[in-house]
Protein backbone atom coordinates (compact mmCIF):
# COMPACT_ATOMS: atom_id res chain seq x y z
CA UNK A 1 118.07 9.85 -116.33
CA UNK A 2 116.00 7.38 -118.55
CA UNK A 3 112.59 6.55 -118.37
CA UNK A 4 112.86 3.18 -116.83
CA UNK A 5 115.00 4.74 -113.79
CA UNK A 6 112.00 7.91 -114.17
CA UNK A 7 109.45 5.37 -113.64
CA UNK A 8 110.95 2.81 -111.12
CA UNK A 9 110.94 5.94 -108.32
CA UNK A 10 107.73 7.33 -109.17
CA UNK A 11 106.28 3.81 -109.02
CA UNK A 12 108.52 2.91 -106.36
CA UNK A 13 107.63 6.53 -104.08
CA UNK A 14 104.07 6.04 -105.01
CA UNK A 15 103.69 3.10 -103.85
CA UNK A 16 105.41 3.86 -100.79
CA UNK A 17 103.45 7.01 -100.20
CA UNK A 18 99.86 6.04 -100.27
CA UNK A 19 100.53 3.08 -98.45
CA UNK A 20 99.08 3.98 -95.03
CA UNK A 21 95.86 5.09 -97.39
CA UNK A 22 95.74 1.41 -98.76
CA UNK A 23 96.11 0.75 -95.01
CA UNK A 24 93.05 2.86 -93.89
CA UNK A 25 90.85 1.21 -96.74
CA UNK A 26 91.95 -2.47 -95.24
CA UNK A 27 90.80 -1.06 -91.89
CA UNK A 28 87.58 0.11 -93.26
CA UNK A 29 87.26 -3.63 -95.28
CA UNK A 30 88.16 -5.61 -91.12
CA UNK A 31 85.61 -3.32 -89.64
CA UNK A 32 82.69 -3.86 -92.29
CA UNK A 33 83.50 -7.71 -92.41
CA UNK A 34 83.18 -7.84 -88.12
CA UNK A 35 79.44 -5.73 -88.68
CA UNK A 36 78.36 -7.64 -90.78
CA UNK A 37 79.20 -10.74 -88.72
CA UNK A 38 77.63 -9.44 -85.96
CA UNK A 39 74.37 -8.79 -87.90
CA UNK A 40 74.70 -12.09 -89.24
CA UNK A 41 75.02 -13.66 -85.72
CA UNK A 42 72.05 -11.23 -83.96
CA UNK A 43 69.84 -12.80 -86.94
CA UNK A 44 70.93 -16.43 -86.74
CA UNK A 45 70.68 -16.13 -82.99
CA UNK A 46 66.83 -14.79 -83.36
CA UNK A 47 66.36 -17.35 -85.61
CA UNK A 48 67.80 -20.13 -83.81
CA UNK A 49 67.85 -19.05 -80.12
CA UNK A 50 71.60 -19.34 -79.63
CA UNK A 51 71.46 -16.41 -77.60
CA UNK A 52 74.27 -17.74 -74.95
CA UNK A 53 76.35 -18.78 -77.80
CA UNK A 54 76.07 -15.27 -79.06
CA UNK A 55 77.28 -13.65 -76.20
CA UNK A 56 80.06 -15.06 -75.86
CA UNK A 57 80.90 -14.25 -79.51
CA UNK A 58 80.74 -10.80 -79.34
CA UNK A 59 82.15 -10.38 -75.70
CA UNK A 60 85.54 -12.35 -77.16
CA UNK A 61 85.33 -10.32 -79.97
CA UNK A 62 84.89 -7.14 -78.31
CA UNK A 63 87.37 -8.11 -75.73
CA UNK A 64 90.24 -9.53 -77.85
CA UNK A 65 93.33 -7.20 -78.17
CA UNK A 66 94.28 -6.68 -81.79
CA UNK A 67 97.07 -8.24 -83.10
CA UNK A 68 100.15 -6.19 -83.01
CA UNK A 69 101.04 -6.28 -86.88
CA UNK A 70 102.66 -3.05 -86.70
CA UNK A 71 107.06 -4.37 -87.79
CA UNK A 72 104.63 -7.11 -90.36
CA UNK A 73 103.12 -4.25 -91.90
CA UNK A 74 106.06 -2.09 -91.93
CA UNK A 75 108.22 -5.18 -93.61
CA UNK A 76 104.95 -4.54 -96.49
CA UNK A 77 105.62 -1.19 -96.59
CA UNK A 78 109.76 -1.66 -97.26
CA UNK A 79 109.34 -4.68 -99.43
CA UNK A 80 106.66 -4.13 -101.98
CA UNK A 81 108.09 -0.95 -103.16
CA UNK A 82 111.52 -2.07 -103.46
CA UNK A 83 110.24 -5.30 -105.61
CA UNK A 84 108.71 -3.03 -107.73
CA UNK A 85 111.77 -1.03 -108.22
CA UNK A 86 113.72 -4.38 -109.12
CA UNK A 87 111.09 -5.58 -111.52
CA UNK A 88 110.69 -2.37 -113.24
CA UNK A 89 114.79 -1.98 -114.15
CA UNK A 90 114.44 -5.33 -114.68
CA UNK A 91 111.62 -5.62 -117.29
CA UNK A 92 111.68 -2.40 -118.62
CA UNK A 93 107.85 -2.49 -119.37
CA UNK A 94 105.65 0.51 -118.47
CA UNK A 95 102.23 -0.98 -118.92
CA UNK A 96 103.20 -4.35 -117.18
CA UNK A 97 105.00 -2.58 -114.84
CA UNK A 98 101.98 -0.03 -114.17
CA UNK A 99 99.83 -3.15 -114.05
CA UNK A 100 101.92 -4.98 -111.54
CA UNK A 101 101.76 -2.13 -109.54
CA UNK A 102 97.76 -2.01 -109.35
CA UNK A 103 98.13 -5.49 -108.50
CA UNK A 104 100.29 -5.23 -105.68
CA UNK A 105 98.09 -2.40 -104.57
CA UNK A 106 95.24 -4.58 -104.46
CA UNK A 107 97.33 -7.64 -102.13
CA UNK A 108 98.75 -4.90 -99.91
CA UNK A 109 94.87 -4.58 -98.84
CA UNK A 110 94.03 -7.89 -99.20
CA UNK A 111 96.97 -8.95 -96.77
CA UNK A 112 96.39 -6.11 -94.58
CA UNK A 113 92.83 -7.49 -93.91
CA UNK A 114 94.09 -11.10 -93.62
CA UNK A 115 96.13 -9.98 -91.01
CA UNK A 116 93.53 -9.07 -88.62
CA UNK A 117 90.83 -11.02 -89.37
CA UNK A 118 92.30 -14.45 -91.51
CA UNK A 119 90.26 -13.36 -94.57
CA UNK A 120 91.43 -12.58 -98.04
CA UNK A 121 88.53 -10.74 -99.65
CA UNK A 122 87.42 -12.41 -103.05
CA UNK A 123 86.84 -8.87 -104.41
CA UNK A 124 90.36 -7.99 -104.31
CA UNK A 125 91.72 -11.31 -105.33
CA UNK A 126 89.56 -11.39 -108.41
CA UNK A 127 90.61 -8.43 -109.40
CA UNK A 128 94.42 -9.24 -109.15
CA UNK A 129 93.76 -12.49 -111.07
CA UNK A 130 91.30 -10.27 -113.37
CA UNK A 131 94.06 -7.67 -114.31
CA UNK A 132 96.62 -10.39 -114.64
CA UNK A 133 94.37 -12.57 -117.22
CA UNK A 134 93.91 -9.00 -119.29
CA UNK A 135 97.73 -8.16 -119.48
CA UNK A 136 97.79 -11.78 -120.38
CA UNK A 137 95.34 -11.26 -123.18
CA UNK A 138 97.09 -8.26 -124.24
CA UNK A 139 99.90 -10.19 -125.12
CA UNK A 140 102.63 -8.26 -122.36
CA UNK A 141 103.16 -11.43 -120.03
CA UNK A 142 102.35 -15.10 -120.11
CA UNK A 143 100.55 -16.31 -123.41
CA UNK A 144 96.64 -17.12 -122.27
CA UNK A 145 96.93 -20.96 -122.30
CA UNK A 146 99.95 -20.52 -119.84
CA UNK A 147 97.81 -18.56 -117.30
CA UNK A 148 94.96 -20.90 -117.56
CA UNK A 149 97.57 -23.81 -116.56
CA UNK A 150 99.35 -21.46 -113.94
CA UNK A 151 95.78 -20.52 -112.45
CA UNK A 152 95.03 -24.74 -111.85
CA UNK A 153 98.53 -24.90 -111.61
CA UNK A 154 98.39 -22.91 -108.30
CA UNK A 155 94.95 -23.51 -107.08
CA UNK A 156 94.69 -27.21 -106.91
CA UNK A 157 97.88 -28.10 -104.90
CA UNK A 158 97.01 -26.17 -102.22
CA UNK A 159 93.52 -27.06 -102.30
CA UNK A 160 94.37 -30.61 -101.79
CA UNK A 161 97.16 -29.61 -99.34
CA UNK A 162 94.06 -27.93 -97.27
CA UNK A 163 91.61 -31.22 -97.64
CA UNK A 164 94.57 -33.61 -96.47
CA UNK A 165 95.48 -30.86 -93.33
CA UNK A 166 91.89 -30.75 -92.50
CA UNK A 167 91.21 -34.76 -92.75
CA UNK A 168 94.60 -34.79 -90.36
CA UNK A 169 94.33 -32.52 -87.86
CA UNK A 170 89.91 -31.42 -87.97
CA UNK A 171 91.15 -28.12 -88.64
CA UNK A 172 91.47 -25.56 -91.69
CA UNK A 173 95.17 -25.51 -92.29
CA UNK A 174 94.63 -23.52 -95.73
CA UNK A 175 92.15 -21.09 -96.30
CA UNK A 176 90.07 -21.17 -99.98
CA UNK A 177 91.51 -17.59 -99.98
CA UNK A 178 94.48 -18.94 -100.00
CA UNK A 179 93.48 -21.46 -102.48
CA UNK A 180 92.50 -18.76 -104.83
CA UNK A 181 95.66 -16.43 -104.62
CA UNK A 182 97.44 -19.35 -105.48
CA UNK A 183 95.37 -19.69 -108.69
CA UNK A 184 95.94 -15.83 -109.22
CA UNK A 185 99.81 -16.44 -108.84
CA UNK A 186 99.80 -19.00 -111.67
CA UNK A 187 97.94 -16.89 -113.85
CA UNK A 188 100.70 -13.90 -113.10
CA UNK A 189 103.95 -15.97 -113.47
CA UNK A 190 103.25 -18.89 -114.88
CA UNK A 191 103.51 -23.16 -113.81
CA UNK A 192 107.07 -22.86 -113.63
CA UNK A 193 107.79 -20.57 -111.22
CA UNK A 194 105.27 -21.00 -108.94
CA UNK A 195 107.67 -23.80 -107.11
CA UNK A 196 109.45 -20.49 -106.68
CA UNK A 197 106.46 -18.82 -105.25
CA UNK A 198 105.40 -21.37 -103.18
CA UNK A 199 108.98 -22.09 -101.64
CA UNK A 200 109.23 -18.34 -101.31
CA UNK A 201 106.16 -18.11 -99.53
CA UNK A 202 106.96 -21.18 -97.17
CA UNK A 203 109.75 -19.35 -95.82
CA UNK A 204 108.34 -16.10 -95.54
CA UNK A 205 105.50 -17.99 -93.24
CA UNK A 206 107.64 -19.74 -91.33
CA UNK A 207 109.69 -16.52 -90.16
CA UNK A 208 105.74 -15.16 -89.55
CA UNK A 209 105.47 -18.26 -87.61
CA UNK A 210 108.84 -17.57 -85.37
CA UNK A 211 107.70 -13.56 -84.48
CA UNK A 212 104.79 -15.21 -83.42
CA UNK A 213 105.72 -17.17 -81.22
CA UNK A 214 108.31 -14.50 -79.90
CA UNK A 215 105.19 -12.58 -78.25
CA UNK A 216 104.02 -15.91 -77.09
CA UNK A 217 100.90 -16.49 -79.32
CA UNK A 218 99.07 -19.73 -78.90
CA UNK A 219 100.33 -22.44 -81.24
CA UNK A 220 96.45 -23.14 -81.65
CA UNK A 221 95.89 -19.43 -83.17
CA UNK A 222 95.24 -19.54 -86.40
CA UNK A 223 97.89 -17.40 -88.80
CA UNK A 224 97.48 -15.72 -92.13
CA UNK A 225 99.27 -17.37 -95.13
CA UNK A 226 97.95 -14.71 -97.68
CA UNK A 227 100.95 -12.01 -97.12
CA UNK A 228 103.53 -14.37 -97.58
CA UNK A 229 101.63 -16.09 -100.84
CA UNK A 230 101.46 -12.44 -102.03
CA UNK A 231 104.83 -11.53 -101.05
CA UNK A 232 106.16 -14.95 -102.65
CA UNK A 233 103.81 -13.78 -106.21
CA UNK A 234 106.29 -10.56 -106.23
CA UNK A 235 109.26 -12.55 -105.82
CA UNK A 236 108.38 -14.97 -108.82
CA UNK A 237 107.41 -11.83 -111.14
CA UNK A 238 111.26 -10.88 -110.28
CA UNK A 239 112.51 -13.83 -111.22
CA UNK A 240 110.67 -14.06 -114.22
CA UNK A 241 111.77 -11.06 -115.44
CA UNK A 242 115.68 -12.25 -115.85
């Protein structure tokens, strides 16, 4: 057995394996993001005397039924793993390959909390976009300059994309999470894949889109793109690396 096949299954079972603990700290991130709304609201409601409009706040929050992610998460759980099995035959890198693996750790939690509460956490987007400008720096991916145009590259169109959906329709169609993963997929594969990413992305939201319907939730209900921008970033780093 070589060490590329050594490494794609311990990456691959690793991965794999501490998932539901990657799960457990996106829990912990949903419930310290909805108490520290709630603090936020008791103090703006002191402040301001929205008391009614508080109520009704935290009764719909404390009322509303989670989301049943359980077959989205599960489709995280198969897929990451295996696309880090493919990229690592593929590439035959072990740092890149042991970066791309804290990076995908670091979007498993980040989509994990955009699931269940439509919030990609800057922390763990920096980061991915952090570690991704360092391997860049260290000369195993995309030459610097590249990244810099990949991170505009992939930031800008869907920040206009969110302005012209909001100046359409009064609402937020595209999150500035989402903006900002976008930015962190440029930096990762580069300008020319990300039509790749995006298109890969598109699709993967659109078949979110269809299960959600399928347990009849409201059209109006807003729906996480972050997963499937994430999901879409893995699928360009695969196709880079033929």
């Amino acid at each position: 057995m070589t060490w590329t096949a050594l490494l794609a299954i311990c990456l691959t079972v690793g991965i794999y394996a501490i998932f539901p603990l990657l799960q457990k700290v996106a829990m912990g991130l949903v419930a310290r993001s909805n108490a520290d709304w709630r603090e936020s609201s008791i103090e703006w409601a002191m402040v301001s005397g929205g008391k009614d409009n508080l109520v009704s706040k935290l009764e719909k929050l404390n009322t509303a039924d989670p989301p049943s992610m359980d077959p989205v998460t599960k489709v995280l759980r198969l897929l990451w793993p295996m696309a880090i099995l493919a990229f690592v035959v593929l590439k035959q890198d072990p740092f890149l390959a042991a970066a791309v693996a804290v990076m995908s750790c670091l979007l498993i939690i980040a989509s994990i909390v955009d699931l269940n509460i439509r919030l990609l956490p800057d922390t763990l987007v920096f980061a991915a976009g952090g570690l991704g400008l360092a391997v860049c720096l260290a000369g195993l991916s995309l030459p610097p300059d590249q990244a810099i145009i990949g991170l505009l590259a992939g930031a800008m169109p869907l920040w206009l994309i969110g302005l012209g959906y909001k100046a359409l329709r009064g609402l937020d169609g595209l999150g500035l999470g989402d903006v900002k993963l976008g930015g962190v997929a440029g930096i990762w594969v580069g300008w020319q894949t990300l039509p790749i990413v995006i298109f890969a992305a598109a699709v993967l939201g659109a078949c979110y889109v269809l299960y959600t319907r399928r347990l009849a939730i409201e059209s109006k209900t807003s729906l996480p793109f972050g997963p499937s921008l994430a999901l879409g970033l893995i699928i360009g780093l695969g196709v880079n690396s033929f």
